[in-house]
Protein backbone atom coordinates (compact mmCIF):
# COMPACT_ATOMS: atom_id res chain seq x y z
CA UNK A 1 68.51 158.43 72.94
CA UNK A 2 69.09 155.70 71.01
CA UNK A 3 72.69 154.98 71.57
CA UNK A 4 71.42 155.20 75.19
CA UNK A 5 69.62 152.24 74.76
CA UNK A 6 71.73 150.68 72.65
CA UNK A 7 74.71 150.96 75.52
CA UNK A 8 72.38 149.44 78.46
CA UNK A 9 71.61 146.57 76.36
CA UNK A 10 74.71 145.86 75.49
CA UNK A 11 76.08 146.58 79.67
CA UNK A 12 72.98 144.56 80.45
CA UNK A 13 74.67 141.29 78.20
CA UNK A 14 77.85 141.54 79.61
CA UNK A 15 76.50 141.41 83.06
CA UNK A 16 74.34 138.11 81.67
CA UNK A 17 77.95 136.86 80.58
CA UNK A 18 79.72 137.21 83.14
CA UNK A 19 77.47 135.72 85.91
CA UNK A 20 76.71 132.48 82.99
CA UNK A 21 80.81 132.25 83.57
CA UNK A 22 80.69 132.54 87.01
CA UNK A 23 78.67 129.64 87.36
CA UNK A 24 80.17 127.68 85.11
CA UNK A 25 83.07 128.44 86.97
CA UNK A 26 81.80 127.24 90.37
CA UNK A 27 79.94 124.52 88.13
CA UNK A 28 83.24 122.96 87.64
CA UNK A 29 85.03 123.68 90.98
CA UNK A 30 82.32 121.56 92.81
CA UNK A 31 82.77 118.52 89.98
CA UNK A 32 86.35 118.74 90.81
CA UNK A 33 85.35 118.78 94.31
CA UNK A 34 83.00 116.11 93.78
CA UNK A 35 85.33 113.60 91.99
CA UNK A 36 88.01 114.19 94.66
CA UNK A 37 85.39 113.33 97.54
CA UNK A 38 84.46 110.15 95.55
CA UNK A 39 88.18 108.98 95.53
CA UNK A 40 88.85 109.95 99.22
CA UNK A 41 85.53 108.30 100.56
CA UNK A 42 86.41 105.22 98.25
CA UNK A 43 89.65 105.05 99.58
CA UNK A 44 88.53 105.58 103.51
CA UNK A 45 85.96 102.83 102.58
CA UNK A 46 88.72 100.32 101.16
CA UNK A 47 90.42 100.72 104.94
CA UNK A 48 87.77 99.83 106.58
CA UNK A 49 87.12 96.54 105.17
CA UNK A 50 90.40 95.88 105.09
CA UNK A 51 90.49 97.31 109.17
CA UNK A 52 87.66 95.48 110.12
CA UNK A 53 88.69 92.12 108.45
CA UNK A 54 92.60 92.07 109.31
CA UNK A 55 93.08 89.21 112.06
CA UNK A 56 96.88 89.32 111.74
CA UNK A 57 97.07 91.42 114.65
CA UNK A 58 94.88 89.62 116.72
CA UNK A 59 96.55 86.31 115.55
CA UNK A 60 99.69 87.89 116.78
CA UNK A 61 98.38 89.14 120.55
CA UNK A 62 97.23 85.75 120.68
CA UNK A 63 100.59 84.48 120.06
CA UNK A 64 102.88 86.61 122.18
CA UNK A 65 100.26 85.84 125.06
CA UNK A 66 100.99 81.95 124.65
CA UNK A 67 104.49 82.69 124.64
CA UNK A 68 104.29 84.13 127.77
CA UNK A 69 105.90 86.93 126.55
CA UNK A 70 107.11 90.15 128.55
CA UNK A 71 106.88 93.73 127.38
CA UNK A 72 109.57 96.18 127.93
CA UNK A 73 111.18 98.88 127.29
CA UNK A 74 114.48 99.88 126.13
CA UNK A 75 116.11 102.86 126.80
CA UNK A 76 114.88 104.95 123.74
CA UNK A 77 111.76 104.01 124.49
CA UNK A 78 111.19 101.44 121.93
CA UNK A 79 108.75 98.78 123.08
CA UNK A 80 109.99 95.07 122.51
CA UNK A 81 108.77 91.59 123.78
CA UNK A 82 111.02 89.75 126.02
CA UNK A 83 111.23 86.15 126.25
CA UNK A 84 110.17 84.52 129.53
CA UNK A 85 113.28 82.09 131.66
CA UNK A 86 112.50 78.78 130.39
CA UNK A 87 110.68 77.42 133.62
CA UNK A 88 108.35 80.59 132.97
CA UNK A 89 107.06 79.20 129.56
CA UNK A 90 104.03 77.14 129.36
CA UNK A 91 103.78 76.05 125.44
CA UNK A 92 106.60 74.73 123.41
CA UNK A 93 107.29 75.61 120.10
CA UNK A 94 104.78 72.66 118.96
CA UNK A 95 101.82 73.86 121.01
CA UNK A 96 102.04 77.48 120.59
CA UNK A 97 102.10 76.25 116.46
CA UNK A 98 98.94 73.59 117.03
CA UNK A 99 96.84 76.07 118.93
CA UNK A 100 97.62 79.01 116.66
CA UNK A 101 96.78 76.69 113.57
CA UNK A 102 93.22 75.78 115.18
CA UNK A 103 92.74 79.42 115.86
CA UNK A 104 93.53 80.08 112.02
CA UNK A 105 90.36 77.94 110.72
CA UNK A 106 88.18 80.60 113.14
CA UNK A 107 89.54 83.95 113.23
CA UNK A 108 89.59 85.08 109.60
CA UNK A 109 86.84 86.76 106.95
CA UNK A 110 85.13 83.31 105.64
CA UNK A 111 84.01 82.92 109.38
CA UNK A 112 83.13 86.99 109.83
CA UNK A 113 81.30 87.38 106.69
CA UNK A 114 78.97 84.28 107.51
CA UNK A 115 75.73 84.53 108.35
CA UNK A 116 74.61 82.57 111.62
CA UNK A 117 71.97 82.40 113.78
CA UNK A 118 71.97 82.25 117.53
CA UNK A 119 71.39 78.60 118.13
CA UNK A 120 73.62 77.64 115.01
CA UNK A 121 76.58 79.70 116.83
CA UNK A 122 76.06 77.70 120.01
CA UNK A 123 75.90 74.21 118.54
CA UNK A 124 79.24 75.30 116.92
CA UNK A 125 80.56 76.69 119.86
CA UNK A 126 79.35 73.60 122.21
CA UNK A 127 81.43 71.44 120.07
CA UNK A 128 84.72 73.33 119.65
CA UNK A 129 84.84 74.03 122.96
CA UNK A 130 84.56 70.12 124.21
CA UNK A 131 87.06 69.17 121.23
CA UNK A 132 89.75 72.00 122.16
CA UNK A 133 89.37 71.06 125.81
CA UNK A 134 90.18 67.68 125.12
CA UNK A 135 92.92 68.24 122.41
CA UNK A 136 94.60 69.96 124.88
CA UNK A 137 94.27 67.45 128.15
CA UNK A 138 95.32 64.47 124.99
CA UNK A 139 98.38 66.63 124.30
CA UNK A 140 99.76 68.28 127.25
CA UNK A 141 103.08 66.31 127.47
CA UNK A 142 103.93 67.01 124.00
CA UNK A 143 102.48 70.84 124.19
CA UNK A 144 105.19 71.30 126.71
CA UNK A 145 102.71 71.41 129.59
CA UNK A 146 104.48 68.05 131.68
CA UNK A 147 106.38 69.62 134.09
CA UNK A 148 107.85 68.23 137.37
CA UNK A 149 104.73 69.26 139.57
CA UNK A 150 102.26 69.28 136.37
CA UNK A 151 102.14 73.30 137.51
CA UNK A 152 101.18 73.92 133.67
CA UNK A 153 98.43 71.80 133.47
CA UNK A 154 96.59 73.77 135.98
CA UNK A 155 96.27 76.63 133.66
CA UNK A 156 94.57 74.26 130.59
CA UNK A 157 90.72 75.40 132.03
CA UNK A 158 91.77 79.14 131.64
CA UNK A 159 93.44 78.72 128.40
CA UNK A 160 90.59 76.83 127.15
CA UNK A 161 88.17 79.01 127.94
CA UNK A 162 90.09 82.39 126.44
CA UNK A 163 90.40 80.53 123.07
CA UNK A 164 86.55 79.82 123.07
CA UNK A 165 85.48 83.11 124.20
CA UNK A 166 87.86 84.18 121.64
CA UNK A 167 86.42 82.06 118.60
CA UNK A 168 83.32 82.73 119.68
CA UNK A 169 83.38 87.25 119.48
CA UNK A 170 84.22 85.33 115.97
CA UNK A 171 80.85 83.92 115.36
CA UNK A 172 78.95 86.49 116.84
CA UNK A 173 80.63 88.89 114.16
CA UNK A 174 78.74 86.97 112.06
CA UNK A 175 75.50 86.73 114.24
CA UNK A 176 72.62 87.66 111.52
CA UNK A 177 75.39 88.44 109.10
CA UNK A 178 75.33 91.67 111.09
CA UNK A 179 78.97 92.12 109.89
CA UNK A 180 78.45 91.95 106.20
CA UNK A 181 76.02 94.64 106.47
CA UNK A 182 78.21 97.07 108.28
CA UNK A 183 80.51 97.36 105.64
CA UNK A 184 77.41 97.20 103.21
CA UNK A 185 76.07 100.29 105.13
CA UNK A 186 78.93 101.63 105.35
CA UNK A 187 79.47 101.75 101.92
CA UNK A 188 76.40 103.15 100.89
CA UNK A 189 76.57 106.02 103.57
CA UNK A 190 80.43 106.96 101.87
CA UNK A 191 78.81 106.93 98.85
CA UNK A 192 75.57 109.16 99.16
CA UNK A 193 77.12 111.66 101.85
CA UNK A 194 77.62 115.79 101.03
CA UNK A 195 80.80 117.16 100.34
CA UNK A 196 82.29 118.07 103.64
CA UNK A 197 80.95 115.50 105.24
CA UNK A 198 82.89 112.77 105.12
CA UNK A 199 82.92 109.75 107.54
CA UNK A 200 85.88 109.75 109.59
CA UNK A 201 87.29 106.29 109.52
CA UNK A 202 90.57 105.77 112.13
CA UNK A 203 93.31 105.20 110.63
CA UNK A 204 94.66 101.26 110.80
CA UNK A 205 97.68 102.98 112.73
CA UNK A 206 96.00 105.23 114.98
CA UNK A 207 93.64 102.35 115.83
CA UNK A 208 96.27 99.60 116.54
CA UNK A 209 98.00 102.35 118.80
CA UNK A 210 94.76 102.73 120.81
CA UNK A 211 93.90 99.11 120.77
CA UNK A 212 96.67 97.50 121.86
CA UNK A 213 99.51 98.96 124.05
CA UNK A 214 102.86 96.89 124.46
CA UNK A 215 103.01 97.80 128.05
CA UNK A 216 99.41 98.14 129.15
CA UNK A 217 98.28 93.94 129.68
CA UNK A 218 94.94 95.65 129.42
CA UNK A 219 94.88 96.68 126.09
CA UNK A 220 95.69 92.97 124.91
CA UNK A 221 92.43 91.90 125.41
CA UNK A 222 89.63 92.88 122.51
CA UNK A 223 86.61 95.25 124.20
């Protein structure tokens, strides 16, 4: 009777055993699990900023859009810009250079990461566009814009007022410091989120595909 005991106790500590390993076990799976979520979310989170604060691509839109440039298509289906005839341009070399260099002092993280308010944005805005407006009218012969029938200059008012709509989606980024907080919350939600639950961040790539189409004039314009 006694060895009957003595045989359940000791069946009852192995069953004790094994379940303490068993949870050990998953113990250290989900700390594994854990550490790899942290690196993934902290690496999703270091695209982001780095998505949402990259203006090379818009700086480059802008460009081929001043160039007048045409999209094509060759006959692998690669996607290429084609230069315009020559009485098709409407910048030279210089003015494409001076407007792109003025654009370079708005579009970029010092401006996004500000913190505005509404009536400081339109002060700003007020004077930028009256300065632009006139550097370009002060400038138009050397800009390129002097042709025979002073065609070119007709299109300054439209220019002018895409490159201050433009500047200004810039300062409303900023609006509040709205922007700075995004990636503040968005940090914080990474951070504190259960495994298998991760944020889905696009992709740089898969977002630049969506956002801007060689062949679709559309998709040059930000939504």
């Amino acid at each position: 009777m006694e060895e009957l005991v003595d045989m359940s106790y000791i069946k009852q500590m192995q069953n004790d055993l094994a379940e303490e390993r068993s949870r050990r076990i998953m113990s250290d799976q989900n700390n594994v699990m854990n550490q790899a979520t942290t690196m993934f979310n902290s690496e999703q989170n270091e695209n982001l900023v780095k998505w949402q604060l990259d203006i090379k691509e818009e700086l480059m839109r802008i460009e081929h859009l001043l160039r007048k440039h045409i999209p094509r298509r060759d006959a692998e289906g690669n996607e290429y810009f084609e230069e315009p005839s020559k009485e098709n341009k409407l910048f030279n070399e210089k003015g494409v250079q001076e407007i792109l260099n003025i654009l370079a002092w708005y579009l970029n993280k010092n401006i996004i990461l500000s913190d505005f308010d509404e009536k400081e944005i339109n002060i700003r805005m007020h004077q930028f566009a009256i300065e632009f407006n006139d550097f370009l009218f002060n400038n138009y012969h050397e800009f390129g814009l002097a042709d025979e029938n002073m065609e070119k200059v007709k299109h300054i008012p439209m220019i002018v007022m895409n490159v201050v709509n433009t500047v200004e989606a810039s300062y409303h980024r900023a609006l509040g410091g709205k922007e700075r907080d995004s990636l503040r919350t968005a940090r914080t939600v990474t951070q504190n989120e259960p495994l298998g639950q991760q944020m889905q961040y696009p992709s740089m790539n898969n977002n630049m595909q969506n956002k801007f189409k060689l062949l679709h004039p559309t998709t040059w314009f930000p939504k």
